[in-house]
N, C-alpha and C. Protein backbone atom coordinates (compact mmCIF):
# COMPACT_ATOMS: atom_id res chain seq x y z
N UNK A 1 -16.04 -114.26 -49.69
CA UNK A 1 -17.36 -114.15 -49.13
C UNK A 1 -17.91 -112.77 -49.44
N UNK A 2 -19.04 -112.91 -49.96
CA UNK A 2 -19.63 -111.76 -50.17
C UNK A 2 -20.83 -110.91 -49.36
N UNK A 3 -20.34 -109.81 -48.22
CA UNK A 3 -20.80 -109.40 -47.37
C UNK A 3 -21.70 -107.96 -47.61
N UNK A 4 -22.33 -108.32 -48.23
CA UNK A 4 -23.04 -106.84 -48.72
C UNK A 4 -24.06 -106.21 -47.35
N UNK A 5 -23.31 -104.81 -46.63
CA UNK A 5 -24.50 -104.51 -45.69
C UNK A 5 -25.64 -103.84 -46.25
N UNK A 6 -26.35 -103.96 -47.70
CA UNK A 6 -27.04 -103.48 -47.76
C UNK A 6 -27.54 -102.14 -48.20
N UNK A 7 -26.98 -101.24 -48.47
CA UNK A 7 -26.95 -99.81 -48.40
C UNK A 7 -27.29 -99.08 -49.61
N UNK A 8 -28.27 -98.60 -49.82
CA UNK A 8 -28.51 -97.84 -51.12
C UNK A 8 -29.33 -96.70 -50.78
N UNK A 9 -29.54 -96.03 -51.67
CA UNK A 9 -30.71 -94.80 -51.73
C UNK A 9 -29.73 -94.01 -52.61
N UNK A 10 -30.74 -92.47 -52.80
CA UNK A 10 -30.03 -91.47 -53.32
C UNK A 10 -29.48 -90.45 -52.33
N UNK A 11 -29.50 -90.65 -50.93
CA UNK A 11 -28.64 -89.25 -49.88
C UNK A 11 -27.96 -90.35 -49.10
N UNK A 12 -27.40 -91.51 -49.67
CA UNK A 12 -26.69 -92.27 -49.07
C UNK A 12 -25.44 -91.57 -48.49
N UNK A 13 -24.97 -91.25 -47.22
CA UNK A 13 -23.64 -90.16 -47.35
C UNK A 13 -22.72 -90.62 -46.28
N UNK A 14 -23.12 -92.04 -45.73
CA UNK A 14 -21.94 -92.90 -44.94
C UNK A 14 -22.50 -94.09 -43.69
N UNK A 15 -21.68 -95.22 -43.41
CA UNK A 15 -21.96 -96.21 -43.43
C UNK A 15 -21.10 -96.56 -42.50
N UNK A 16 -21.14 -97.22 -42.02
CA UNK A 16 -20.17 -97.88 -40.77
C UNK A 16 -19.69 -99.34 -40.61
N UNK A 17 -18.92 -99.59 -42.03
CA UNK A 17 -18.46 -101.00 -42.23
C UNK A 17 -17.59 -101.74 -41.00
N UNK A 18 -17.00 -100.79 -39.57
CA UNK A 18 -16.21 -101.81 -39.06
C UNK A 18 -16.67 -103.21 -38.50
N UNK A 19 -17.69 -103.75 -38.61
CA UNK A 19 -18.25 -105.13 -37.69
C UNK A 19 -17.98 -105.84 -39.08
N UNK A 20 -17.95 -105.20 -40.34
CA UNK A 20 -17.47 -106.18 -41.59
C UNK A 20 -16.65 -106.42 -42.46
N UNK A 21 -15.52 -105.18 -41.29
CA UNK A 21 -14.10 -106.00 -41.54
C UNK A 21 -13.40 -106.70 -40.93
N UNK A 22 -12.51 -107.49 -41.78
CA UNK A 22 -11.65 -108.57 -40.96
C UNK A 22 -9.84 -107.97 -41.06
N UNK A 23 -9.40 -108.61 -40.11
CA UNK A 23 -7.81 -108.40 -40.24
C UNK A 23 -7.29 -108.66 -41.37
N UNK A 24 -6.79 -107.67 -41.62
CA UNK A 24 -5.64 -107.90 -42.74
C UNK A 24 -6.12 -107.27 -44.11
N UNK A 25 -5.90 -107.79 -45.29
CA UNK A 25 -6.16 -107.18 -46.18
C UNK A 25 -7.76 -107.09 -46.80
N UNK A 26 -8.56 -106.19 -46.70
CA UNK A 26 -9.88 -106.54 -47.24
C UNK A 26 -10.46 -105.74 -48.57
N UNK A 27 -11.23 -106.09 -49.27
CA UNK A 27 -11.74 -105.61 -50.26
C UNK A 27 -13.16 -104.87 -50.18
N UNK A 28 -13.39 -103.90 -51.17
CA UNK A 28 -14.52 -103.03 -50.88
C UNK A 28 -14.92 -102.47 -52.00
N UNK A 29 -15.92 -103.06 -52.35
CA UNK A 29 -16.42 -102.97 -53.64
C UNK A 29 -17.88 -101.95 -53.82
N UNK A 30 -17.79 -100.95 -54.39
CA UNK A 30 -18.92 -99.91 -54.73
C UNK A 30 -19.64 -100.14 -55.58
N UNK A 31 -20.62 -100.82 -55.83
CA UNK A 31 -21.70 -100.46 -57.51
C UNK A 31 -22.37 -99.50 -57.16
N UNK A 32 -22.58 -99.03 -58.37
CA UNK A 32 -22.98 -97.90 -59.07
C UNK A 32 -24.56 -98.18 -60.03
N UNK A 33 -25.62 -97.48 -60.05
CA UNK A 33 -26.32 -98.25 -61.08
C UNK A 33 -27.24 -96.95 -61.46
N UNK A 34 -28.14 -97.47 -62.48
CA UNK A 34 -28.36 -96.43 -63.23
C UNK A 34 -30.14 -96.29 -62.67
N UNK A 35 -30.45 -95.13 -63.11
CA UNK A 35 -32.02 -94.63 -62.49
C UNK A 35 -32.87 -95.71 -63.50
N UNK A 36 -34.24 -95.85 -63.12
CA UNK A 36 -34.74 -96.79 -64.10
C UNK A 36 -35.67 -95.75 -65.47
N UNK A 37 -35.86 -94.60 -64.87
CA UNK A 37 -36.10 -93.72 -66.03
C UNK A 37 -34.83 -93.81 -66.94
N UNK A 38 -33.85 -93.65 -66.75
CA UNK A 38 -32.31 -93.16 -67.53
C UNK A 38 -32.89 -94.95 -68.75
N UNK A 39 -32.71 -96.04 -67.92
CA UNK A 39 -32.67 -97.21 -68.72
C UNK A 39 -34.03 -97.43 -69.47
N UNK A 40 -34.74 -97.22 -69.37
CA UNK A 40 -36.23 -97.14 -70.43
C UNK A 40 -36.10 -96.09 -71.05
N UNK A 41 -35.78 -94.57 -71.57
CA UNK A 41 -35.15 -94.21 -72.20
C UNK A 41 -34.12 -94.62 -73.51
N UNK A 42 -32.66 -95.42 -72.23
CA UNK A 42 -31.81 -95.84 -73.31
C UNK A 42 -32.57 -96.64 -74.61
N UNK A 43 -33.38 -97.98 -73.86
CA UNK A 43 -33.73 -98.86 -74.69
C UNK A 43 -34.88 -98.42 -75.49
N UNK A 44 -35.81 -96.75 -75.57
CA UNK A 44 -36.31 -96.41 -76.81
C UNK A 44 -35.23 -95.29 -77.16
N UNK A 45 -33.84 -95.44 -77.14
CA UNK A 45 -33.27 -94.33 -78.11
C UNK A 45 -32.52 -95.37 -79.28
N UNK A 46 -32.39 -97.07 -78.97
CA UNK A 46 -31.98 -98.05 -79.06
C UNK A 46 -32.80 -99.31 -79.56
N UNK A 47 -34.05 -98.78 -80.20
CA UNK A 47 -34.88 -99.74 -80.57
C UNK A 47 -34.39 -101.36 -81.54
N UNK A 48 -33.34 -100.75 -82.42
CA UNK A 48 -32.93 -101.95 -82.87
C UNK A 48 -32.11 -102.70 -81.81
N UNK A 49 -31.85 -102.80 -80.79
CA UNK A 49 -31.23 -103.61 -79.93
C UNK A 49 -32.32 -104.22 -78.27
N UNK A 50 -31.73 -104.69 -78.29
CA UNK A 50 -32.44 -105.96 -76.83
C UNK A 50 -33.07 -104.82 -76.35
N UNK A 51 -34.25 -104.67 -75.58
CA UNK A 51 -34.10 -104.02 -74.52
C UNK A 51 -34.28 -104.85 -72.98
N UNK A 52 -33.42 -103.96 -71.96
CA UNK A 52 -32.73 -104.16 -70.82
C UNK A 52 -34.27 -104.09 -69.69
N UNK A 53 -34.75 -102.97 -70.11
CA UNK A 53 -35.99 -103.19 -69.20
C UNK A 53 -37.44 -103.48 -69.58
N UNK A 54 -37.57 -104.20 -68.20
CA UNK A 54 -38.84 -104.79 -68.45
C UNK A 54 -40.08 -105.02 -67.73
N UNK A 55 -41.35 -103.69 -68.40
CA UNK A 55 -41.95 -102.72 -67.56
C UNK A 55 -43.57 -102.75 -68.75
N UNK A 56 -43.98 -102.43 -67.48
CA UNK A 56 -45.20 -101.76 -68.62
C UNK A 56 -45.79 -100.32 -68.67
N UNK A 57 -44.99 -99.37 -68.17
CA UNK A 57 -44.87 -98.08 -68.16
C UNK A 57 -44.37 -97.19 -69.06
N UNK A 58 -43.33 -98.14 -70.56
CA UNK A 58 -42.87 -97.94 -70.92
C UNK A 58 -43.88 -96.30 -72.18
N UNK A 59 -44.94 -96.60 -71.76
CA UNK A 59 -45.59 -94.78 -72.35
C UNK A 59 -45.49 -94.19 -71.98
N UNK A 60 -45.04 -93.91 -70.66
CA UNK A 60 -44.52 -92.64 -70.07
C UNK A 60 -43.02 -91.72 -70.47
N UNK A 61 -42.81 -92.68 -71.74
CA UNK A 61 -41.28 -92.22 -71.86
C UNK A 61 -41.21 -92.40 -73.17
N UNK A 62 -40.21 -91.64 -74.09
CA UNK A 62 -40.14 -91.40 -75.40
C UNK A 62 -38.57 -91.48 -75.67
N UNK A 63 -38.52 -91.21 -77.00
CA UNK A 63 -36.55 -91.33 -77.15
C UNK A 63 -36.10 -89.45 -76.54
N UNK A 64 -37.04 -88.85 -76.59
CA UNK A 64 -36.65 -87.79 -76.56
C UNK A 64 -36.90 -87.28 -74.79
N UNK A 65 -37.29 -87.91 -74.32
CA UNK A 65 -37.49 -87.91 -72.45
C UNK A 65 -35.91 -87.62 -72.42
N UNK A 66 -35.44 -86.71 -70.98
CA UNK A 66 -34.91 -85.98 -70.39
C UNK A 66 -34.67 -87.57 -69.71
N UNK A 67 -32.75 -87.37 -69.22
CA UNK A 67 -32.07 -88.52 -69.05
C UNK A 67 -31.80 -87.58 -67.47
N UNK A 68 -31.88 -88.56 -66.69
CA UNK A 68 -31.97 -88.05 -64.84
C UNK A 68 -30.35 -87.87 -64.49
N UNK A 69 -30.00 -87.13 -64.22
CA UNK A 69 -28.29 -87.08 -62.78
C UNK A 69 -28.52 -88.64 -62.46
N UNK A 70 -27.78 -89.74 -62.41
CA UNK A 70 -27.46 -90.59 -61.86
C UNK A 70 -25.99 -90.99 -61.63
N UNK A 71 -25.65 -92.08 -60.54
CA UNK A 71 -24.70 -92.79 -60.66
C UNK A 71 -23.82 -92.27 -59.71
N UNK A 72 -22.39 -92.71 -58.73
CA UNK A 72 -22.05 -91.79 -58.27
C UNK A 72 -21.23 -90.49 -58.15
N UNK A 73 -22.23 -89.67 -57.70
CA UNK A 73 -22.12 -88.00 -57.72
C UNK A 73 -21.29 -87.85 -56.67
N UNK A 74 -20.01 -86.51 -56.71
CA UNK A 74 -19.02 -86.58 -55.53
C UNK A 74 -18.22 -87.31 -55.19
N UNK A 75 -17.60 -87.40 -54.14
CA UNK A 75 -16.34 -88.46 -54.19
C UNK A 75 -16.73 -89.75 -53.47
N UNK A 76 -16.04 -90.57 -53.39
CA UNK A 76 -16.33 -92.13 -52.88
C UNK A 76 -14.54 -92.37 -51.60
N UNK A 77 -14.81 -91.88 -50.03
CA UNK A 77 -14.21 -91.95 -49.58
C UNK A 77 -14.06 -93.03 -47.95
N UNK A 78 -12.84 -93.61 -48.28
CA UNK A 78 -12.99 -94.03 -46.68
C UNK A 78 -12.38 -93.16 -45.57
N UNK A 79 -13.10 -93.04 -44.50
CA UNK A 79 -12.72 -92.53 -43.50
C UNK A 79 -12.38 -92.85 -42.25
N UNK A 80 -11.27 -92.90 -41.44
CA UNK A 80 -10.89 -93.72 -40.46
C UNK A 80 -11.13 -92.78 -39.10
N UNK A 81 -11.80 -93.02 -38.20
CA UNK A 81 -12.23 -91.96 -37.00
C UNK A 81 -11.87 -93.03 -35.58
N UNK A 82 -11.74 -92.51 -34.90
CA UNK A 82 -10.94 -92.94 -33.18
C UNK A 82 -12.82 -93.57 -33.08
N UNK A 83 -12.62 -94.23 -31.79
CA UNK A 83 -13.89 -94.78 -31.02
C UNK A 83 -14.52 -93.17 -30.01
N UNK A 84 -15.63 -93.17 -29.99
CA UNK A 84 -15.96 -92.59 -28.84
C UNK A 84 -15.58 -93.05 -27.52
N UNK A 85 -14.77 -92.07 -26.61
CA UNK A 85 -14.28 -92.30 -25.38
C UNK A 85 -15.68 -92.70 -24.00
N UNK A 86 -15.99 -93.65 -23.32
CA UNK A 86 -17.02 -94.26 -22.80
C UNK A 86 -17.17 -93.60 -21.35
């Protein structure tokens, strides 16, 4: 089952998965994805191939446009913390 809570941005910096885990062994899967400047870029540095996006902005950007910091930056950690005492 695929339980995605949702969670993106760029100052994404933690999340509180316990209501979407279950006992026992679970899985936890991170994507990663790329800025949409970075990918209109790729596909004019890449003209002989497909391109991936599909925009009509594409004049704002050249093969030679400046490629953005993306993807994830820093570490990717879980952290296990006690309950607050009530």
């Amino acid at each position: 089952m695929d339980m995605r809570p949702g969670l993106s941005g760029p100052r994404l910096t933690g999340a509180d998965i316990t209501g979407r885990l279950k006992p026992g062994t679970n899985e936890i899967k991170v994507e990663v994805s790329n800025t949409w400047n970075n990918r209109i870029v790729g596909d004019l540095k890449s003209p002989d191939k497909p391109a991936y996006a599909r925009t009509n902005v594409k004049f704002k950007f050249n093969k030679r446009s400046a490629l953005l910091p993306s993807g994830l930056m820093g570490k990717a950690e879980i952290v296990f913390w006690a309950p607050r005492p009530k």
